[in-house]
N, C-alpha and C. Protein backbone atom coordinates (compact mmCIF):
# COMPACT_ATOMS: atom_id res chain seq x y z
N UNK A 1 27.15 0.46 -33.01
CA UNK A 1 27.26 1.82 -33.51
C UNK A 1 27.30 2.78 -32.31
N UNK A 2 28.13 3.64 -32.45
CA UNK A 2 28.56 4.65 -31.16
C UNK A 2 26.74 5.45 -31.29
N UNK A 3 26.72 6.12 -30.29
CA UNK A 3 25.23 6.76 -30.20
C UNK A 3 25.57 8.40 -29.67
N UNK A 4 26.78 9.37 -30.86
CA UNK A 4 26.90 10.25 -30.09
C UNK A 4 26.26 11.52 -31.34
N UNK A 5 26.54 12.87 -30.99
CA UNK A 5 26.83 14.37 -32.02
C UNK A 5 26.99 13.90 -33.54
N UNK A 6 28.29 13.02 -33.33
CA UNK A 6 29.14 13.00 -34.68
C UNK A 6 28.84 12.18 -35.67
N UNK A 7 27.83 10.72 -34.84
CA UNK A 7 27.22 9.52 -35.66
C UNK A 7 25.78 10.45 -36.64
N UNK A 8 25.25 11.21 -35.32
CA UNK A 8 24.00 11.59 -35.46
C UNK A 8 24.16 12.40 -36.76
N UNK A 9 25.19 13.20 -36.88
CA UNK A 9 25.59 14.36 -38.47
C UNK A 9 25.75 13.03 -39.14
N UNK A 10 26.58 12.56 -39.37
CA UNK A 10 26.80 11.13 -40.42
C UNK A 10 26.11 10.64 -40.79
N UNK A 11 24.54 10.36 -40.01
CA UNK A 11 23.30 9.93 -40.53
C UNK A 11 22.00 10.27 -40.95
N UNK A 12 22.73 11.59 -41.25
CA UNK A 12 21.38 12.89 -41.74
C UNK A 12 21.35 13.32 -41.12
N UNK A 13 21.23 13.61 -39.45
CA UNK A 13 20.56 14.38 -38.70
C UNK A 13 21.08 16.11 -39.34
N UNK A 14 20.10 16.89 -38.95
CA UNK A 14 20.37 18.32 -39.41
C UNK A 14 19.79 19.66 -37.99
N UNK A 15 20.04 20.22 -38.33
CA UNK A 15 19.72 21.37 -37.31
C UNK A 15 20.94 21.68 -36.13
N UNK A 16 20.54 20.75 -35.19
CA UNK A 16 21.76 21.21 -34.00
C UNK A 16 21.79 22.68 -33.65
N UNK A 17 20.64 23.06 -33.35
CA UNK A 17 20.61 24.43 -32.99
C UNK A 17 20.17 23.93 -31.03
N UNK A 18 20.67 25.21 -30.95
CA UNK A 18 20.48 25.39 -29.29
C UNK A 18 19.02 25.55 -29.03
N UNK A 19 18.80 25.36 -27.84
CA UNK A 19 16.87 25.63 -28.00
C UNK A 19 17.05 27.05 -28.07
N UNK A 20 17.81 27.77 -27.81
CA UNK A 20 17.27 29.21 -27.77
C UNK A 20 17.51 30.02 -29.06
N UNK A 21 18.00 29.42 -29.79
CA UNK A 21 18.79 30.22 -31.25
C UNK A 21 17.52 29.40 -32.47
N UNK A 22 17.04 28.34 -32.01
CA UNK A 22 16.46 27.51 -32.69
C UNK A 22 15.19 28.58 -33.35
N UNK A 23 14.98 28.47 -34.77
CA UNK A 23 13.81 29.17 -35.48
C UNK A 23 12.88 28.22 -36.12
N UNK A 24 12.06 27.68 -35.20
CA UNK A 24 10.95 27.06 -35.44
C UNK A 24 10.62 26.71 -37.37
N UNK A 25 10.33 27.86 -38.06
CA UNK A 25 10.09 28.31 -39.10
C UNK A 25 10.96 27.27 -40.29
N UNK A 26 12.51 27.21 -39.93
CA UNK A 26 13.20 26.40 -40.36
C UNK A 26 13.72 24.71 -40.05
N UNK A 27 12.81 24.68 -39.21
CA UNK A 27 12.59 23.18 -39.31
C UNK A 27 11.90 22.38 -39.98
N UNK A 28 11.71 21.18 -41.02
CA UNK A 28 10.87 21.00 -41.85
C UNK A 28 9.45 20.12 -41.38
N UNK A 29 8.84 20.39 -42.26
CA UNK A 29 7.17 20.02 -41.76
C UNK A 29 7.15 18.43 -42.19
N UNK A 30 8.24 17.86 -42.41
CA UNK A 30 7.66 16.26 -43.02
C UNK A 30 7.74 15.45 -41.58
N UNK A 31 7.91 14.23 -41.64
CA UNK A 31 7.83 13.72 -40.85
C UNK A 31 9.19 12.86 -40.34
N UNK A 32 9.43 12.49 -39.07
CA UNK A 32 10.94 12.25 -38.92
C UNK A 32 11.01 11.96 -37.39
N UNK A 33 12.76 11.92 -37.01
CA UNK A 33 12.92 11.28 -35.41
C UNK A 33 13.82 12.66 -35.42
N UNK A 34 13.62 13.17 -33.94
CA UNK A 34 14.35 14.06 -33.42
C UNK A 34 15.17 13.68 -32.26
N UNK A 35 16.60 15.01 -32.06
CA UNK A 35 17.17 14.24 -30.46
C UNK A 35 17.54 15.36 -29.58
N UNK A 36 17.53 15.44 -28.83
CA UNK A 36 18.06 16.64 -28.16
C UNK A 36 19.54 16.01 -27.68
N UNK A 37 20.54 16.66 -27.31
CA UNK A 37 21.61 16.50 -26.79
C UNK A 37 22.19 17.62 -26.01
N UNK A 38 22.88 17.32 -25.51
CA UNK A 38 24.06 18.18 -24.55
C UNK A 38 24.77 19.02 -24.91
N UNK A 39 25.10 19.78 -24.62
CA UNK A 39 26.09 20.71 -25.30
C UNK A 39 27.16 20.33 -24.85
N UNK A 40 28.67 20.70 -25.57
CA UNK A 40 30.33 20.34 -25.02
C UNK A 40 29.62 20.58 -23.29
N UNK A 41 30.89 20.27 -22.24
CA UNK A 41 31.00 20.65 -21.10
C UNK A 41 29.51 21.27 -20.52
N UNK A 42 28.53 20.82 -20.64
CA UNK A 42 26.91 20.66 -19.98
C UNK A 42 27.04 19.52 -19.09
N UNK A 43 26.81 20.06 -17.88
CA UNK A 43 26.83 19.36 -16.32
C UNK A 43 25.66 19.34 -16.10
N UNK A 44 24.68 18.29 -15.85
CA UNK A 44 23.35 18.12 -14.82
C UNK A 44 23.32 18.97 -13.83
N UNK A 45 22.11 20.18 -13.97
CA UNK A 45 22.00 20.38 -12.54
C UNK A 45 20.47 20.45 -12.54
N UNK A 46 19.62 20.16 -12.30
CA UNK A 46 18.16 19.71 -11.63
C UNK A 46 17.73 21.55 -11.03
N UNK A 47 16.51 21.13 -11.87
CA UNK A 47 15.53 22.16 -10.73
C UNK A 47 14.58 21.49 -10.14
N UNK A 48 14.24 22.14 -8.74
CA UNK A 48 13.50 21.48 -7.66
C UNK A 48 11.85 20.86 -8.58
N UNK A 49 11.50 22.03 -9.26
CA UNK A 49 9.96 21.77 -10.33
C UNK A 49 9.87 22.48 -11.20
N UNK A 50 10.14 21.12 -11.79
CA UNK A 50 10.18 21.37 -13.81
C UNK A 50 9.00 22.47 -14.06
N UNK A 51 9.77 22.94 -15.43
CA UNK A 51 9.10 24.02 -15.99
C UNK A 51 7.86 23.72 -17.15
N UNK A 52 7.71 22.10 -17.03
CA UNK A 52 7.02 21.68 -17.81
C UNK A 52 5.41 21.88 -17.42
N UNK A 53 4.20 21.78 -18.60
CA UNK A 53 3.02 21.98 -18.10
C UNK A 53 2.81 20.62 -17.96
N UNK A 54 1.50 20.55 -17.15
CA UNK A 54 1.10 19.78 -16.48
C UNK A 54 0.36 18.40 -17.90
N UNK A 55 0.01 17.53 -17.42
CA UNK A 55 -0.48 16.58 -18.30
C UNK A 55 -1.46 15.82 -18.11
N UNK A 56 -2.87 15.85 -18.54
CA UNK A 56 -3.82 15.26 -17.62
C UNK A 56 -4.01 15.07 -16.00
N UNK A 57 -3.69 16.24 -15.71
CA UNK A 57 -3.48 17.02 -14.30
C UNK A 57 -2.49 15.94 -13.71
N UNK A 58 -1.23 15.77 -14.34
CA UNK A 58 -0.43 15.19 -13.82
C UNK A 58 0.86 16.30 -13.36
N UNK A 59 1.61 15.90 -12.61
CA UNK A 59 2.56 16.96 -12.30
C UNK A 59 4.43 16.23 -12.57
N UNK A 60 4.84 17.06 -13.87
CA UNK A 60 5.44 16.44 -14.41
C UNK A 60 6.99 15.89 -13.35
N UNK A 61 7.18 17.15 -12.30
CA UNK A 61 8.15 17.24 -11.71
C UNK A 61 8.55 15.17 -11.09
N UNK A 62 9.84 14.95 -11.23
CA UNK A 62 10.43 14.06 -9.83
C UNK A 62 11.49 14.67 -8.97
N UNK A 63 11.17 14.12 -8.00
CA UNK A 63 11.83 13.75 -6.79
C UNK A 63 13.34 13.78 -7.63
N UNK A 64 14.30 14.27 -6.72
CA UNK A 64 15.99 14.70 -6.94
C UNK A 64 16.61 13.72 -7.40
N UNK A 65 16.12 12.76 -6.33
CA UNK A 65 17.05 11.02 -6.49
C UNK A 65 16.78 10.45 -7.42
N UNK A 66 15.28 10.46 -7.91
CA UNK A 66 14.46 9.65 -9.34
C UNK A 66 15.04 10.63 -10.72
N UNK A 67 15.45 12.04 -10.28
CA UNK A 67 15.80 12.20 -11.85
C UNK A 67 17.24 11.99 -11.93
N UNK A 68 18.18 12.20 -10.89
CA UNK A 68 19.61 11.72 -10.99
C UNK A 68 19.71 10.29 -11.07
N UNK A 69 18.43 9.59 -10.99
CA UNK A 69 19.19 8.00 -11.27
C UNK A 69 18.91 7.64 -12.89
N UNK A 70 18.00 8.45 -13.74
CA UNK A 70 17.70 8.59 -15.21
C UNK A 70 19.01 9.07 -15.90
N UNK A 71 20.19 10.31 -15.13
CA UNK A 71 20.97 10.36 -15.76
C UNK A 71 21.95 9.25 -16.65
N UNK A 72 22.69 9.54 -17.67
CA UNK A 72 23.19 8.72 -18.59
C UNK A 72 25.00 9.65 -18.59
N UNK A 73 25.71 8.64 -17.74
CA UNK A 73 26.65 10.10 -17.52
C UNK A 73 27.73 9.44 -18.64
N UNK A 74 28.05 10.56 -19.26
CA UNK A 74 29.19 10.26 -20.74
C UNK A 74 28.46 10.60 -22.03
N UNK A 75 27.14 10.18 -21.79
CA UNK A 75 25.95 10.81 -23.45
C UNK A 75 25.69 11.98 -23.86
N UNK A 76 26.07 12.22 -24.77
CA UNK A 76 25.62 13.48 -25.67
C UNK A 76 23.92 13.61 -25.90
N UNK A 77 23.04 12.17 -26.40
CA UNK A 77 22.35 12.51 -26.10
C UNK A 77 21.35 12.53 -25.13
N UNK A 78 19.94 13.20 -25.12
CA UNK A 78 19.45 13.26 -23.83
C UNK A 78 18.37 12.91 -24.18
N UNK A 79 17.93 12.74 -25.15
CA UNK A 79 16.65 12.45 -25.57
C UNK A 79 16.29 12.12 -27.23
N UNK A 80 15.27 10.91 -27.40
CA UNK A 80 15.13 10.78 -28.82
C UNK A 80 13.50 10.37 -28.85
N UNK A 81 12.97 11.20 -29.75
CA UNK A 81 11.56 11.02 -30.42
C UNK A 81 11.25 11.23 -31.60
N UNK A 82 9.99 10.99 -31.97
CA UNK A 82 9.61 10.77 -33.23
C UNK A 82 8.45 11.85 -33.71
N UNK A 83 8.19 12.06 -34.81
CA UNK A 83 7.33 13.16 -35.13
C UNK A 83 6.21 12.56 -36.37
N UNK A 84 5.56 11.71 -36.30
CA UNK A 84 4.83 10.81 -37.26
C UNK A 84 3.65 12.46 -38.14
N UNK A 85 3.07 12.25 -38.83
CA UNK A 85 2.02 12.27 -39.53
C UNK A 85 0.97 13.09 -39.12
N UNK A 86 0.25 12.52 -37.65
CA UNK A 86 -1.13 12.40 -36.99
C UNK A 86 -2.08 12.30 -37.83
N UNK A 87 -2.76 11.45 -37.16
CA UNK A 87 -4.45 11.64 -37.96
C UNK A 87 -5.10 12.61 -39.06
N UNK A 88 -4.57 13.75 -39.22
CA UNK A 88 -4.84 14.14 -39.75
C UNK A 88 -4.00 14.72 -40.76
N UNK A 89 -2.53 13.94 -40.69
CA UNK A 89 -1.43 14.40 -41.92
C UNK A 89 -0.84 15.51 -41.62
N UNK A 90 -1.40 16.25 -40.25
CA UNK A 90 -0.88 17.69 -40.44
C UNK A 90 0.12 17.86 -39.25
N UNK A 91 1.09 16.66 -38.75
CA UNK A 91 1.86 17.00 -37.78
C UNK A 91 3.30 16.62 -38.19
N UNK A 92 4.22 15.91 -37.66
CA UNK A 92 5.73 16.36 -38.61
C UNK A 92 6.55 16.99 -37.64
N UNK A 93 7.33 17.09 -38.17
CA UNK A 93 8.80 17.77 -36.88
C UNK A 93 8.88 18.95 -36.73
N UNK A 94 8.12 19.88 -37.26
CA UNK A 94 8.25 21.05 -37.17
C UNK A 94 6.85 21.56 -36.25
N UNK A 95 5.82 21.02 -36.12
CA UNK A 95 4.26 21.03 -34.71
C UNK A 95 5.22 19.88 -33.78
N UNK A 96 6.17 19.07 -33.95
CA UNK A 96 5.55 18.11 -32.59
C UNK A 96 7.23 18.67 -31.95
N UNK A 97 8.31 19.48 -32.79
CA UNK A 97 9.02 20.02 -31.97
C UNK A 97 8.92 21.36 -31.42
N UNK A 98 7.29 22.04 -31.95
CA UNK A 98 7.56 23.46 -31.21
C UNK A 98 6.62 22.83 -30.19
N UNK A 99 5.80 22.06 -30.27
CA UNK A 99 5.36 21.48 -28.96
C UNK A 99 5.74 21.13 -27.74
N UNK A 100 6.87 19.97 -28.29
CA UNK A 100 8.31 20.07 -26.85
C UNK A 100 8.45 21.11 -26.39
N UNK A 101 9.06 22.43 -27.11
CA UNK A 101 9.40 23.51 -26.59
C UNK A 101 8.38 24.19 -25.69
N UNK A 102 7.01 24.01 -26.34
CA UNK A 102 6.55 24.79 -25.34
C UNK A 102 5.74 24.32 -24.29
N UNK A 103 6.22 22.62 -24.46
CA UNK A 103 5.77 22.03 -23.16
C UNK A 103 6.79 22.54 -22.36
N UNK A 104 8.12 22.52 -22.10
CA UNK A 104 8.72 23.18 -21.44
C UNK A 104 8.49 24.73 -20.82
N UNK A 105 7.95 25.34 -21.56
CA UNK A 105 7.38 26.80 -21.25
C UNK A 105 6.24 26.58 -20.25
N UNK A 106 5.33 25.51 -20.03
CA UNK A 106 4.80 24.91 -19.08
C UNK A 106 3.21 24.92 -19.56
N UNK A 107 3.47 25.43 -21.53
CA UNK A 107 2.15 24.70 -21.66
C UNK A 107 1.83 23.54 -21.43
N UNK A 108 0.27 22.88 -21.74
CA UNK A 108 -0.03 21.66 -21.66
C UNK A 108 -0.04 20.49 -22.69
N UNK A 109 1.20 19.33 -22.57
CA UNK A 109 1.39 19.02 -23.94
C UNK A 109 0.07 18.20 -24.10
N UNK A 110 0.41 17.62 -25.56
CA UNK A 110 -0.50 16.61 -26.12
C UNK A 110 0.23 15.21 -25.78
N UNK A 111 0.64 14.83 -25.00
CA UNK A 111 1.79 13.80 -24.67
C UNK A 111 2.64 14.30 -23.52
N UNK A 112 3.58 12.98 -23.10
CA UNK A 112 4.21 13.00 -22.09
C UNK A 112 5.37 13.19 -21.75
N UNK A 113 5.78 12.44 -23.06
CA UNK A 113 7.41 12.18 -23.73
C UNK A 113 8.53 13.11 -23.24
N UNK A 114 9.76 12.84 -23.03
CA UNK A 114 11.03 13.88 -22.69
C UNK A 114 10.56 14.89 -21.71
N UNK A 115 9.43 14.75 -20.92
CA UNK A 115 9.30 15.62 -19.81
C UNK A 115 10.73 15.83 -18.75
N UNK A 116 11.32 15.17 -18.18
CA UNK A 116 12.28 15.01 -17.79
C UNK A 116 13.72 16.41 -18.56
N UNK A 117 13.63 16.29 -19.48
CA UNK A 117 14.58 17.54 -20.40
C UNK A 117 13.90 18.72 -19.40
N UNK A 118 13.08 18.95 -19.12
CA UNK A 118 12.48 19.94 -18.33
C UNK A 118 12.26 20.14 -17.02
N UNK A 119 13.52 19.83 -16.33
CA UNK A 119 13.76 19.82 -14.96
C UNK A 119 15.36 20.08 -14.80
N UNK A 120 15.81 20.18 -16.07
CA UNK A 120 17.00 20.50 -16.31
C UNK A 120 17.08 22.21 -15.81
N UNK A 121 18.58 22.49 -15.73
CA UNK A 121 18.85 24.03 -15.50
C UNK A 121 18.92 24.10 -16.66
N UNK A 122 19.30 25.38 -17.04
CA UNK A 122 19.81 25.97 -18.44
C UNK A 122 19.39 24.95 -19.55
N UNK A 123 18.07 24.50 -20.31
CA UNK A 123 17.65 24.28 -21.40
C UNK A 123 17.88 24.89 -22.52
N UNK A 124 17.61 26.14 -22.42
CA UNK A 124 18.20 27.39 -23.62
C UNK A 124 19.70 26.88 -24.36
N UNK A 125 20.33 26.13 -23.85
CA UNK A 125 21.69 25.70 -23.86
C UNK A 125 21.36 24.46 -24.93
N UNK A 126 20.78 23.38 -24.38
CA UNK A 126 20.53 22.36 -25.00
C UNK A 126 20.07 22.29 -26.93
N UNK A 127 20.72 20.97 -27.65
CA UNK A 127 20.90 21.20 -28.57
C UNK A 127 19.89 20.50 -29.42
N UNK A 128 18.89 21.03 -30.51
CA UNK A 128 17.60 19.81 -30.89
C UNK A 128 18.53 19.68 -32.67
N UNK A 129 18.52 18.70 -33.24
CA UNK A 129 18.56 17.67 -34.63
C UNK A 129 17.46 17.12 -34.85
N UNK A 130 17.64 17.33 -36.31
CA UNK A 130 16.46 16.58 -36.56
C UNK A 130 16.72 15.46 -37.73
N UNK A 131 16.00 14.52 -38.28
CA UNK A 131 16.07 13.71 -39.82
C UNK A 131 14.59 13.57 -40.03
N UNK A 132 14.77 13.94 -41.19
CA UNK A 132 13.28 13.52 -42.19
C UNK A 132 13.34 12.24 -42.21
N UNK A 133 12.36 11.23 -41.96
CA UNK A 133 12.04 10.03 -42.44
C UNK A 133 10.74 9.62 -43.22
N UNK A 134 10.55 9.06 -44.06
CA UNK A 134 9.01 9.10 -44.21
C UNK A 134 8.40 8.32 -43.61
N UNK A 135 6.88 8.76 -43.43
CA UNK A 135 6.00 8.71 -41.77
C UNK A 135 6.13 6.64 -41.78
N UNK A 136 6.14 6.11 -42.90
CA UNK A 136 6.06 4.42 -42.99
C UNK A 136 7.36 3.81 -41.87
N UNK A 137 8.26 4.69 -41.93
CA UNK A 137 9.76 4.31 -41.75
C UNK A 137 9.63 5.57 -39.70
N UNK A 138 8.84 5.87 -39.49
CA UNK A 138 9.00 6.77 -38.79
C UNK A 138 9.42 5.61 -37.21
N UNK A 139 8.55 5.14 -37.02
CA UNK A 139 8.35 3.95 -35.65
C UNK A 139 9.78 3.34 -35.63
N UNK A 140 10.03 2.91 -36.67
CA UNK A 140 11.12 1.70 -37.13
C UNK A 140 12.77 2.56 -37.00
N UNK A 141 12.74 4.16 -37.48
CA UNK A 141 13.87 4.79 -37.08
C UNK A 141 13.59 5.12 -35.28
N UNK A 142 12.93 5.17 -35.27
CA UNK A 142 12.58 5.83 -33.37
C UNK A 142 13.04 4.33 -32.45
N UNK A 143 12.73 3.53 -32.94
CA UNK A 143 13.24 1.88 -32.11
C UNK A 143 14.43 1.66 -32.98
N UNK A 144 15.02 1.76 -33.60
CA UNK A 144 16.63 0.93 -34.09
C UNK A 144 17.39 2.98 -33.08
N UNK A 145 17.07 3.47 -33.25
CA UNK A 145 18.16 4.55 -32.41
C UNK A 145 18.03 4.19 -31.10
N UNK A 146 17.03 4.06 -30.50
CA UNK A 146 16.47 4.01 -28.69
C UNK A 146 17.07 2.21 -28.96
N UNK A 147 17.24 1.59 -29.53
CA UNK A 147 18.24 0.23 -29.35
C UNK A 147 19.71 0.43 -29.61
N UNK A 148 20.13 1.23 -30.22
CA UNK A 148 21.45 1.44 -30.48
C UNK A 148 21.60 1.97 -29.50
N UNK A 149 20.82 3.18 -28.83
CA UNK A 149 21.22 3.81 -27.58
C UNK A 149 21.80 3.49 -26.63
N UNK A 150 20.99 1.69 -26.44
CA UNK A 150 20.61 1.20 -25.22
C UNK A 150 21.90 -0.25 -25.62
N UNK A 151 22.05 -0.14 -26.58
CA UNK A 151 23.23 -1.38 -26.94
C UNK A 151 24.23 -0.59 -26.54
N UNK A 152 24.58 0.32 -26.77
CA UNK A 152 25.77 1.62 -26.19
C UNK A 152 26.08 1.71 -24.81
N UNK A 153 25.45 2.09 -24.21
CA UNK A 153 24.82 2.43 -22.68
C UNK A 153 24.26 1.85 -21.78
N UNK A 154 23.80 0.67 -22.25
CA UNK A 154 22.78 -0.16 -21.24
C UNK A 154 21.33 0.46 -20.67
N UNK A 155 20.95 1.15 -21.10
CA UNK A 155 19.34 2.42 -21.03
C UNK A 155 19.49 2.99 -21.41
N UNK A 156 18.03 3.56 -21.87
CA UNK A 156 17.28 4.86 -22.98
C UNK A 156 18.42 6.06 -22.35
N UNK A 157 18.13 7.10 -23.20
CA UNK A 157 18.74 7.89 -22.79
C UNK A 157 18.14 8.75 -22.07
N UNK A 158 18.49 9.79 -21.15
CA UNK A 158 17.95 10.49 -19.94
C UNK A 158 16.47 10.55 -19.94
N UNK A 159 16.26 11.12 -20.76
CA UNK A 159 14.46 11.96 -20.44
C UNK A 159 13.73 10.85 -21.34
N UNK A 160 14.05 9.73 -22.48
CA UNK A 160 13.37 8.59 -22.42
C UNK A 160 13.04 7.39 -21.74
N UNK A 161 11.75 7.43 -20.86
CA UNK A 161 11.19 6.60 -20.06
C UNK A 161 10.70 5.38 -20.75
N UNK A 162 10.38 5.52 -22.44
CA UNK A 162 10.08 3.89 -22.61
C UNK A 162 10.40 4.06 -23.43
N UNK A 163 11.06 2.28 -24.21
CA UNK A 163 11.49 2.39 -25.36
C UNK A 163 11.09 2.00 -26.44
N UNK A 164 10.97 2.41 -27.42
CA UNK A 164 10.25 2.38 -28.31
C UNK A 164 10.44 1.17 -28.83
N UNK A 165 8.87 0.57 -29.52
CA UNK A 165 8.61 -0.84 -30.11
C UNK A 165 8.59 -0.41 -31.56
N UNK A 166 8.76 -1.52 -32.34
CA UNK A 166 8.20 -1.95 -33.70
C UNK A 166 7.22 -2.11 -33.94
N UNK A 167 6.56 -1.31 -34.60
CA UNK A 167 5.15 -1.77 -34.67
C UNK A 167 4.23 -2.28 -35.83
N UNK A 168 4.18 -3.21 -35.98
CA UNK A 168 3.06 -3.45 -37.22
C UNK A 168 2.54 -3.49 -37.88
């Protein structure tokens, strides 16, 4: 299965808003896998230190060479995660994607995930989708996409550093 924009509409995905046009408000609260992608004609260009916050006093930034060798050159997308439940039922795609966002703003996330999207130039540009899954089915859509990805491409896509398992 191709792993691009056009598969991703074909298979529910919804939103495709730019991060900057994106209204939080209208994203839904269930639970689901999200992706960020590229926009048409979006070229890599790196900032020296990501705009991301820090993470258990970790410092999210890499080195020039370590994030140009993560690139995925020809992919639309740039990133894929999941938005389960949490412990307490009250998290979902609509808390764990304004979270991304404002880990990028350089709060401090609750996680580590797609840090990399945030060393990018022009983010505001970049495009987030989303699909409802229910939270049982949540793990199991997050590993068959990050394998299709990687059956496509030969590696995760940019700002995913591990790939997601099946779990139990």
């Amino acid at each position: 299965m191709m792993m691009n924009r056009k598969t991703l509409k074909s298979d529910g995905f919804a939103g495709f808003r730019s991060f900057d046009s994106l209204e939080i408000i209208r994203v839904p609260q269930g639970t689901g896998v999200f992706a960020v992608l590229r926009p048409n004609e979006f070229e890599p260009h790196f900032l020296k230190i990501s705009t991301a916050g820090t993470f258990k006093k970790k410092n999210p930034t890499l080195p020039a060479a370590a994030i140009l060798a993560e690139w995925v050159d020809g992919a639309d997308i740039l990133y894929i995660g999941k938005a389960g439940p949490g412990s307490k039922g009250n998290r979902g795609l609509r808390n764990q994607i304004k979270e991304f966002l404002d880990f990028g703003r350089g709060r401090p996330p609750g996680h580590w995930d797609g840090r990399l999207i945030w060393q990018l130039t022009h983010t505001d540009e970049l495009i987030m989708a989303w699909k409802e899954v229910p939270a049982e089915e949540v793990n199991q859509a997050e590993a068959a996409y990050h394998a299709a990805f990687v059956a496509e491409h030969g590696r995760l896509p940019f700002a995913n550093l591990v790939q997601a398992k099946v779990r139990n």
